[in-house]
Protein backbone atom coordinates (compact mmCIF):
# COMPACT_ATOMS: atom_id res chain seq x y z
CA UNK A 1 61.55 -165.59 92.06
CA UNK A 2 63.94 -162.76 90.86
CA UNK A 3 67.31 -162.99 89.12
CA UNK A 4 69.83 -162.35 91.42
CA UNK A 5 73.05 -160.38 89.97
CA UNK A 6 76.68 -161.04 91.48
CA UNK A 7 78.98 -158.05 91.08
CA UNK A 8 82.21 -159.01 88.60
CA UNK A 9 84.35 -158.57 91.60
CA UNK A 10 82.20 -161.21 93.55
CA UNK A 11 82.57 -163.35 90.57
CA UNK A 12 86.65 -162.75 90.40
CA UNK A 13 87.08 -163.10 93.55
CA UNK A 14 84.81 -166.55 94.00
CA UNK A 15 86.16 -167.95 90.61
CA UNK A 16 90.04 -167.66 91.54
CA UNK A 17 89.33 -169.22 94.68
CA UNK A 18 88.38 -172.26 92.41
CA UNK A 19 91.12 -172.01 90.10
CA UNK A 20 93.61 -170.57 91.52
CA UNK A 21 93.66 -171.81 94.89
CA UNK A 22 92.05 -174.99 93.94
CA UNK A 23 88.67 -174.84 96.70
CA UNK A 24 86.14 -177.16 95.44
CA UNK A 25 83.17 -175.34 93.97
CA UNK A 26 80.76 -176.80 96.57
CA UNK A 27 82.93 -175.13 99.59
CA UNK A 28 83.49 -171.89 97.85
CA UNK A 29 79.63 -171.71 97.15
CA UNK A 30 78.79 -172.18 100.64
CA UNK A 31 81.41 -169.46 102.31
CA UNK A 32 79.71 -166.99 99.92
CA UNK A 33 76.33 -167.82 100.89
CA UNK A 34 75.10 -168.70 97.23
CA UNK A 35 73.87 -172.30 95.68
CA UNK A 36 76.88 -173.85 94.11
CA UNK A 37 74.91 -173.43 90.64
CA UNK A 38 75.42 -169.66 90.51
CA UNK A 39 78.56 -170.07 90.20
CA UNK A 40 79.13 -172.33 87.30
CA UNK A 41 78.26 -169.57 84.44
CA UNK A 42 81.11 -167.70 85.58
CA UNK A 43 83.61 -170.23 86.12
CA UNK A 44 82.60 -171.48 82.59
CA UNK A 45 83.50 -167.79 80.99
CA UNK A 46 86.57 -168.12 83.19
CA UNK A 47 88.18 -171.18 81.76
């Protein structure tokens, strides 16, 4: 299984829909097609 790499602006974009907007992790995950566990690295960095 390879690593998959998000660009920074995927990350940005995904990350201030969480705290910016307030979108539960678990929704934003799923309208970008990606398990909800990718994107808790960069939400950690973010806050």
């Amino acid at each position: 299984m390879s690593k998959v790499n998000f660009s920074d602006e995927f990350k940005r974009d995904a990350v201030s829909q969480i705290t910016e907007r307030g979108y539960p992790v678990s929704e934003v995950s799923e309208r970008f097609g990606c398990d909800h566990l990718l994107l808790r690295p960069a939400l950690a960095l973010a806050t």
